[in-house]
PDB file of N, CA and C in Angstrom:
ATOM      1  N   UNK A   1     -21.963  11.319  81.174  1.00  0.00           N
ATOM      2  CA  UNK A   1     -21.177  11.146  79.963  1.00  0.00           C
ATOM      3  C   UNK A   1     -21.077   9.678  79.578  1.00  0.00           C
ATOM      4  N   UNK A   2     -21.112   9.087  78.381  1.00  0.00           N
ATOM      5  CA  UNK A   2     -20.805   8.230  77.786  1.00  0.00           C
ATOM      6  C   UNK A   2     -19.052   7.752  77.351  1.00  0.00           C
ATOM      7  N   UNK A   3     -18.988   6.901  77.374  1.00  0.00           N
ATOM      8  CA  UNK A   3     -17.782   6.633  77.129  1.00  0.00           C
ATOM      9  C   UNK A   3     -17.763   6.513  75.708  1.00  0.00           C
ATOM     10  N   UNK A   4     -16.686   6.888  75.072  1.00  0.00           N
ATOM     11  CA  UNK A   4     -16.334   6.710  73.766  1.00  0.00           C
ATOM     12  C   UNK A   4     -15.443   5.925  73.695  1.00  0.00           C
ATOM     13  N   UNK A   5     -15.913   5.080  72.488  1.00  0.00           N
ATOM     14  CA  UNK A   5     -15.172   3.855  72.776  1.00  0.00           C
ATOM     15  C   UNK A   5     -13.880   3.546  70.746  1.00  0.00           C
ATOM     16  N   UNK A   6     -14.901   4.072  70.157  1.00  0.00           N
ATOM     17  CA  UNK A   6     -13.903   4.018  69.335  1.00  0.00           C
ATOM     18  C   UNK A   6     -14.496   5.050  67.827  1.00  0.00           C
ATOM     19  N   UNK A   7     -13.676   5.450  67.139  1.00  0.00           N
ATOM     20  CA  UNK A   7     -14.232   6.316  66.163  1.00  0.00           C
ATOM     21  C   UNK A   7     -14.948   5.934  64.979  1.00  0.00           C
ATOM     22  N   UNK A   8     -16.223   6.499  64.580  1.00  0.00           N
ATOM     23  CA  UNK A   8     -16.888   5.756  63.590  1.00  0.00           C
ATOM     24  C   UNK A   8     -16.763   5.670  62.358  1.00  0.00           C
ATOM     25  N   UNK A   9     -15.725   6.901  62.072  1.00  0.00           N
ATOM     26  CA  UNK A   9     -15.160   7.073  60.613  1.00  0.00           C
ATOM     27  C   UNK A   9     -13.967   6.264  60.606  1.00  0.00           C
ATOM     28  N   UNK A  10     -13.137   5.556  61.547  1.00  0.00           N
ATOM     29  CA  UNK A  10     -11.778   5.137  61.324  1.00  0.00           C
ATOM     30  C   UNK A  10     -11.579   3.512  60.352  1.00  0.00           C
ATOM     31  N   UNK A  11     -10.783   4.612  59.033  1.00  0.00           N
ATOM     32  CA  UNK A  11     -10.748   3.464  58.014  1.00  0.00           C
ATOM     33  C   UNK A  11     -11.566   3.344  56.831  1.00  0.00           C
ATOM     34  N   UNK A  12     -13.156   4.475  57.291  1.00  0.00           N
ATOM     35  CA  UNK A  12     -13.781   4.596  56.463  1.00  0.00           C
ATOM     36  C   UNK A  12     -13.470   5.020  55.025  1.00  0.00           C
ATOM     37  N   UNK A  13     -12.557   6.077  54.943  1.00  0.00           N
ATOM     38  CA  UNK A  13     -12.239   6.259  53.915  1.00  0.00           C
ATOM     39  C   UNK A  13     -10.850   4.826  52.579  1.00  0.00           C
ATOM     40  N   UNK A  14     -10.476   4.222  53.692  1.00  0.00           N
ATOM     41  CA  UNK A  14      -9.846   3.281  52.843  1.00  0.00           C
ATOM     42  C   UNK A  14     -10.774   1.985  52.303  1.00  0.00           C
ATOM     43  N   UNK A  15     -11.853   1.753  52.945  1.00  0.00           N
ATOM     44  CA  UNK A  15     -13.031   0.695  52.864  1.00  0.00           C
ATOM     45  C   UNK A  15     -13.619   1.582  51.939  1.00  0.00           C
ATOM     46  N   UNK A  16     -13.753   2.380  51.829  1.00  0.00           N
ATOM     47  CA  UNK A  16     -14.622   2.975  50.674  1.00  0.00           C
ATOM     48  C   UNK A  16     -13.969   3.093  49.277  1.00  0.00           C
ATOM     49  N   UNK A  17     -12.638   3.215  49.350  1.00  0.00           N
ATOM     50  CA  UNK A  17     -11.969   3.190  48.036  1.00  0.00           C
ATOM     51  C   UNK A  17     -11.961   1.939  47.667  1.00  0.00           C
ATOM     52  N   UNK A  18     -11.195   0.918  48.477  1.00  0.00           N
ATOM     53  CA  UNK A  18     -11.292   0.028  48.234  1.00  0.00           C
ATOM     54  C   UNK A  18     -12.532  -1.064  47.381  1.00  0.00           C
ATOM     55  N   UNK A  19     -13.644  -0.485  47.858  1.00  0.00           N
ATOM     56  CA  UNK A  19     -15.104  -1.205  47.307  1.00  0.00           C
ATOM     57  C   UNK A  19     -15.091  -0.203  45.793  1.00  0.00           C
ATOM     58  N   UNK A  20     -14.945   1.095  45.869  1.00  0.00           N
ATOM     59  CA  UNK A  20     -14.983   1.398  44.729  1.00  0.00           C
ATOM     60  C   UNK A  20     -13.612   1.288  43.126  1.00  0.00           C
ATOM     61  N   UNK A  21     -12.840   0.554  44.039  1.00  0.00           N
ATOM     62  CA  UNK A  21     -11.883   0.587  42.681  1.00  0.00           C
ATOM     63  C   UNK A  21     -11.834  -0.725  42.558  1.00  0.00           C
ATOM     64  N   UNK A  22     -12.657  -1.885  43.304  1.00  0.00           N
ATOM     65  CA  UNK A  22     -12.403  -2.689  42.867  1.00  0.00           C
ATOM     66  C   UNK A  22     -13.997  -2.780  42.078  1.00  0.00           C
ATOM     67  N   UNK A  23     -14.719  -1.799  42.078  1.00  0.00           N
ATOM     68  CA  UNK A  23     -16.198  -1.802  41.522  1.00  0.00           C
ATOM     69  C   UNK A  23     -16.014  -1.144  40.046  1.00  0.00           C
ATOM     70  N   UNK A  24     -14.858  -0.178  39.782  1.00  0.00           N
ATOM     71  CA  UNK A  24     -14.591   0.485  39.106  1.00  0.00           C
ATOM     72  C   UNK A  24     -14.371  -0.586  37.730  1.00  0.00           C
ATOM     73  N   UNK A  25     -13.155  -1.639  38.681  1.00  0.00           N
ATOM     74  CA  UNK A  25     -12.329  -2.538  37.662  1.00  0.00           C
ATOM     75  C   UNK A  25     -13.271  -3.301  37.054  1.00  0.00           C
ATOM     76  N   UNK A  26     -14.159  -3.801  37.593  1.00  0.00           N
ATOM     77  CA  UNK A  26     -15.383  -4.989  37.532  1.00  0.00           C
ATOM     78  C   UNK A  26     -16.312  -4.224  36.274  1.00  0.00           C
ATOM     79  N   UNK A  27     -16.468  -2.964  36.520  1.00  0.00           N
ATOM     80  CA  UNK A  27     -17.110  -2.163  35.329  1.00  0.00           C
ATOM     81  C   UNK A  27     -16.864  -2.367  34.056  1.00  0.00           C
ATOM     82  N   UNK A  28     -15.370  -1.757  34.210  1.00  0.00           N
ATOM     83  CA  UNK A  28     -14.303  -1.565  33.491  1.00  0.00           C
ATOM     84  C   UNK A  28     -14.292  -2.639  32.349  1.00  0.00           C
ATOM     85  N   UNK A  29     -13.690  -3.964  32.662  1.00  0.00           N
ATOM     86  CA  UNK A  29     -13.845  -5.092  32.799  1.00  0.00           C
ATOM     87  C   UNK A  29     -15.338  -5.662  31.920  1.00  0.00           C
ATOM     88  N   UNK A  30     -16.375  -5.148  31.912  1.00  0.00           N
ATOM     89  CA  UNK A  30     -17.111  -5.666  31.730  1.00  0.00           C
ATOM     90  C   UNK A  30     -17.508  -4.915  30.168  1.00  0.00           C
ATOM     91  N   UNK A  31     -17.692  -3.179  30.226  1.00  0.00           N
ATOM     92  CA  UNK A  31     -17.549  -2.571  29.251  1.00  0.00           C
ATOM     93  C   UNK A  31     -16.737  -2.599  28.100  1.00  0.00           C
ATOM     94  N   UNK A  32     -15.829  -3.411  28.555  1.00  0.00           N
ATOM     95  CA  UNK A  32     -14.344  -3.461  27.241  1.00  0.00           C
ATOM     96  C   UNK A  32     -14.953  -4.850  26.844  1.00  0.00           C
ATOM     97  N   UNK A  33     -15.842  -5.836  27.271  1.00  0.00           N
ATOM     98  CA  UNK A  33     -15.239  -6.844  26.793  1.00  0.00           C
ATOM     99  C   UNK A  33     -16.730  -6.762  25.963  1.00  0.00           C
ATOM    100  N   UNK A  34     -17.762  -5.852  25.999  1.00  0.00           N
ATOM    101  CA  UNK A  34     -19.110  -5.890  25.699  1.00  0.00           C
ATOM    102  C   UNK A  34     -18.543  -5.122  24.745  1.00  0.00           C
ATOM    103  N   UNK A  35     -18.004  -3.801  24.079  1.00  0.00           N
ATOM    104  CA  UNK A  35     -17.667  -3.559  23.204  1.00  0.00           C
ATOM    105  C   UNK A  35     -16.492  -4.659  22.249  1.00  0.00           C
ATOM    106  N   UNK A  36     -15.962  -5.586  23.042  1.00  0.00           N
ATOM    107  CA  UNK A  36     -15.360  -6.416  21.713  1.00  0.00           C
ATOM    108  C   UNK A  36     -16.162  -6.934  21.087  1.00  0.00           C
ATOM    109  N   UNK A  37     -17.282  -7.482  22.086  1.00  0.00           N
ATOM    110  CA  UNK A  37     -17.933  -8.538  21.320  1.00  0.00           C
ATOM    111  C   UNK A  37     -19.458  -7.824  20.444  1.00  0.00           C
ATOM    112  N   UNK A  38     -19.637  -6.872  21.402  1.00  0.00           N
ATOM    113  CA  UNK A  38     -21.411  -5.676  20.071  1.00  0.00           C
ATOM    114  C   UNK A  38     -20.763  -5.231  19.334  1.00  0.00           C
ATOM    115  N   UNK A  39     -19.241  -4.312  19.587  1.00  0.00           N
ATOM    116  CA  UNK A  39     -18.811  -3.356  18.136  1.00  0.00           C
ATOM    117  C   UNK A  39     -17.756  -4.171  17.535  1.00  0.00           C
ATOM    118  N   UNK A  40     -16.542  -4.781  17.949  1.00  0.00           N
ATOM    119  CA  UNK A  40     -15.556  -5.044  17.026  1.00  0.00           C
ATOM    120  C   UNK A  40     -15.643  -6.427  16.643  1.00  0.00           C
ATOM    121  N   UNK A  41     -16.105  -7.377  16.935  1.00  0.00           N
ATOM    122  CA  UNK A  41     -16.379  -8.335  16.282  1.00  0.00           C
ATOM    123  C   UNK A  41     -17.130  -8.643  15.070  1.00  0.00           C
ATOM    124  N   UNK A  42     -18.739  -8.128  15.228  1.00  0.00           N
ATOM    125  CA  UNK A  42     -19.379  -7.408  14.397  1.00  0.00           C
ATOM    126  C   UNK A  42     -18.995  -7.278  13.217  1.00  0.00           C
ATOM    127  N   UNK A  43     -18.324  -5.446  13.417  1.00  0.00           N
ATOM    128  CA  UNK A  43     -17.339  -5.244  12.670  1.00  0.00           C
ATOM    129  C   UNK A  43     -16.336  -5.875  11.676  1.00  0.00           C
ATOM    130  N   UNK A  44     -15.345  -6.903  12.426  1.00  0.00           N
ATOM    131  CA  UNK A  44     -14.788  -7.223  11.835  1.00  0.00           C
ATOM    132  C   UNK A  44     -15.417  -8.348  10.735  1.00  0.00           C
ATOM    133  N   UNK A  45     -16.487  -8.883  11.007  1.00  0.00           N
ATOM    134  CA  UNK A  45     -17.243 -10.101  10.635  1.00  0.00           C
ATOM    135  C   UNK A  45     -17.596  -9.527   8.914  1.00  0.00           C
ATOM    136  N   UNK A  46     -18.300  -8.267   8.997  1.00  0.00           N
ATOM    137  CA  UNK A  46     -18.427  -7.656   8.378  1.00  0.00           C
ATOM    138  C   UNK A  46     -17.785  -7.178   6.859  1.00  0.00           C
ATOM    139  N   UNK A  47     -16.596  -6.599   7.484  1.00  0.00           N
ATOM    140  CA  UNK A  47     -15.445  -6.020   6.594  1.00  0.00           C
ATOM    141  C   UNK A  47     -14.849  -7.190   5.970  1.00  0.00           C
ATOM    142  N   UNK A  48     -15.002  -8.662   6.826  1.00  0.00           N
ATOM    143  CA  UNK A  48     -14.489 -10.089   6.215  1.00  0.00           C
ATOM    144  C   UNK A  48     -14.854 -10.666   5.527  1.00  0.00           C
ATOM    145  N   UNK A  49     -16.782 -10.488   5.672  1.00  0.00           N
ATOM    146  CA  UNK A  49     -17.980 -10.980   4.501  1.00  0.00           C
ATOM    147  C   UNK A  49     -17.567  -9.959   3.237  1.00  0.00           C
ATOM    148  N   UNK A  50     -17.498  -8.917   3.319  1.00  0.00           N
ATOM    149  CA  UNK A  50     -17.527  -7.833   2.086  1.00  0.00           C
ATOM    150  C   UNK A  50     -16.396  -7.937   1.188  1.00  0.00           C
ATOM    151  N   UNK A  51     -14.561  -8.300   1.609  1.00  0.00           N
ATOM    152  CA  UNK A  51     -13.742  -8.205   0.771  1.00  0.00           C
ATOM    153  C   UNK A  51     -13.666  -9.682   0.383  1.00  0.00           C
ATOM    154  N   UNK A  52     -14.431 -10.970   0.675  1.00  0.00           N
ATOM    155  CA  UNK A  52     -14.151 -12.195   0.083  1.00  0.00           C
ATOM    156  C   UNK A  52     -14.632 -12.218  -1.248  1.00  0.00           C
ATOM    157  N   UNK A  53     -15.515 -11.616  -1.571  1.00  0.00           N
ATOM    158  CA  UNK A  53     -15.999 -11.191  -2.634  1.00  0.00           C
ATOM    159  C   UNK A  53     -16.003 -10.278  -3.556  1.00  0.00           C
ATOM    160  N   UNK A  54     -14.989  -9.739  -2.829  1.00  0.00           N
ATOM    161  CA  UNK A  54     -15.101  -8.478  -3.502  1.00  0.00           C
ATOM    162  C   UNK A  54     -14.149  -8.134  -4.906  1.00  0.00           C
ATOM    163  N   UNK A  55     -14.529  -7.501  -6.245  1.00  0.00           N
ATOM    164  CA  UNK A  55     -13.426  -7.497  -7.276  1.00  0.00           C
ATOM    165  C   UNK A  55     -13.386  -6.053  -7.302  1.00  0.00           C
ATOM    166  N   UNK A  56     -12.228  -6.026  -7.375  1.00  0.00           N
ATOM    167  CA  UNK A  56     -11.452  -4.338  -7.448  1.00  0.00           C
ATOM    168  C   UNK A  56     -11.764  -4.027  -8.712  1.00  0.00           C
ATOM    169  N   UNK A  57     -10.970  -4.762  -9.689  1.00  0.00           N
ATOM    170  CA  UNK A  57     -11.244  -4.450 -10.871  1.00  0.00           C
ATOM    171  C   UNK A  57     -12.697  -4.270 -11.836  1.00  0.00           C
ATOM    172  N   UNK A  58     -13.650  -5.236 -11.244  1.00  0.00           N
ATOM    173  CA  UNK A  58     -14.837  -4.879 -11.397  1.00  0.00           C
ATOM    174  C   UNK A  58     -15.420  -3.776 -11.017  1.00  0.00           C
ATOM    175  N   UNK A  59     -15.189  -2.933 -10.046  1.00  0.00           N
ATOM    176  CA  UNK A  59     -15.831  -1.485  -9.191  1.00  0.00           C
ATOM    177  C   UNK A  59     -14.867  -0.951  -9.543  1.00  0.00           C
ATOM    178  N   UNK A  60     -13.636  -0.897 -10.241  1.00  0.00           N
ATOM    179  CA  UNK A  60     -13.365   0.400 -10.594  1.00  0.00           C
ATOM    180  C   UNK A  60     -13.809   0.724 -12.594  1.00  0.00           C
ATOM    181  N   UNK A  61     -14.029  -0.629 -12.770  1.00  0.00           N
ATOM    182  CA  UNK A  61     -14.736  -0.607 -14.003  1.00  0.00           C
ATOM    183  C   UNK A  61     -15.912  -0.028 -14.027  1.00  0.00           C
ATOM    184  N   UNK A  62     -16.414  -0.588 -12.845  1.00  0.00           N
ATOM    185  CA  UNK A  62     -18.160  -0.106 -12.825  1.00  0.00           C
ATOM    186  C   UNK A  62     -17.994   2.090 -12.624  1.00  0.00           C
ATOM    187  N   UNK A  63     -17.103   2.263 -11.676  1.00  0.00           N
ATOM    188  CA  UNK A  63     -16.840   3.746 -11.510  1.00  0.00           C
ATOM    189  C   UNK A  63     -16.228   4.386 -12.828  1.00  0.00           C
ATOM    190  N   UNK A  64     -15.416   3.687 -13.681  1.00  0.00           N
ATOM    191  CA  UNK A  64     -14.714   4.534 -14.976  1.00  0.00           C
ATOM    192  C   UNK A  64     -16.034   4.663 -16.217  1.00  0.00           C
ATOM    193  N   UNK A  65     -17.012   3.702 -15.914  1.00  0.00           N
ATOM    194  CA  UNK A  65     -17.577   4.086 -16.853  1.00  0.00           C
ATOM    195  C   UNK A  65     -18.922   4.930 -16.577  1.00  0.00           C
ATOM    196  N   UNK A  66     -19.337   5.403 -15.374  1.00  0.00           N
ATOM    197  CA  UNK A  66     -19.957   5.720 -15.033  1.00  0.00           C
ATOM    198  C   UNK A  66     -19.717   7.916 -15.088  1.00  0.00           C
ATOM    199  N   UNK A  67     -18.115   7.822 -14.948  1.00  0.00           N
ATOM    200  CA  UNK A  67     -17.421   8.963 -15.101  1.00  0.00           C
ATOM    201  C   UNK A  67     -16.733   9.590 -14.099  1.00  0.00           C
ATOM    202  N   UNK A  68     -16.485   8.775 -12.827  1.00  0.00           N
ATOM    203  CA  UNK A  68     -16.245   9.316 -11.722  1.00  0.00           C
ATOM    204  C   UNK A  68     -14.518   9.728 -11.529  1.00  0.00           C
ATOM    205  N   UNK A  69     -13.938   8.852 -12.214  1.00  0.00           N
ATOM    206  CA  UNK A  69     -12.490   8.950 -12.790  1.00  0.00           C
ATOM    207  C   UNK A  69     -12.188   9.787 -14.187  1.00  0.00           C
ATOM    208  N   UNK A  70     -11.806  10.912 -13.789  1.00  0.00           N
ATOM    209  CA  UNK A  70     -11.879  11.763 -15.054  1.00  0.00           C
ATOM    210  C   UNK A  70     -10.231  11.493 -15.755  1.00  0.00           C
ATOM    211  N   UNK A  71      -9.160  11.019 -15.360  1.00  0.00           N
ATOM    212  CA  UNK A  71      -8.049  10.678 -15.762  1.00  0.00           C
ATOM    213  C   UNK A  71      -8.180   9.317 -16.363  1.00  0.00           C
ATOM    214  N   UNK A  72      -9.135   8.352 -16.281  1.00  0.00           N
ATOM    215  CA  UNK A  72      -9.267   6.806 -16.725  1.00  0.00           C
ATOM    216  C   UNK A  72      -9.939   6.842 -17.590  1.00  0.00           C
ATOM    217  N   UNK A  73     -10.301   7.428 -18.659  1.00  0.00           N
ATOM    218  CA  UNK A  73     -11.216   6.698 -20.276  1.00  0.00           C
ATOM    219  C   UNK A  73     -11.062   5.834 -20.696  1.00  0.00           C
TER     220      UNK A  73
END
């Protein structure tokens, strides 16, 4: 017989969470900040170029006469 000296799973399961929630966060972490900067920045850059210029009153002129406003003649 061999002596047994100590168990090979002991702890395993807390070393394993441990690597994975701190792998989780690091993900996590990385995905949020890649969507600020590919989708909502973007985005916002966007919606900021379009209303500096933009005239209301001109596009709803351009829509009343076109006929899309049936209450505005």
């Amino acid at each position: 017989y061999t002596s047994y000296t100590s168990v090979p799973m002991h702890g395993f399961l807390a070393k394993h969470l441990q690597f994975h929630i701190v792998g989780t966060f690091i993900v996590s972490l990385g995905t949020a900040t890649f969507c600020n900067f590919a989708i909502a920045e973007p985005g916002k850059k966007a919606y900021a170029d379009f209303y500096r210029n933009y005239d209301s009153m001109k596009d709803f002129e351009v829509k009343r006469k076109a006929g899309i406003f049936q209450s505005a003649k």
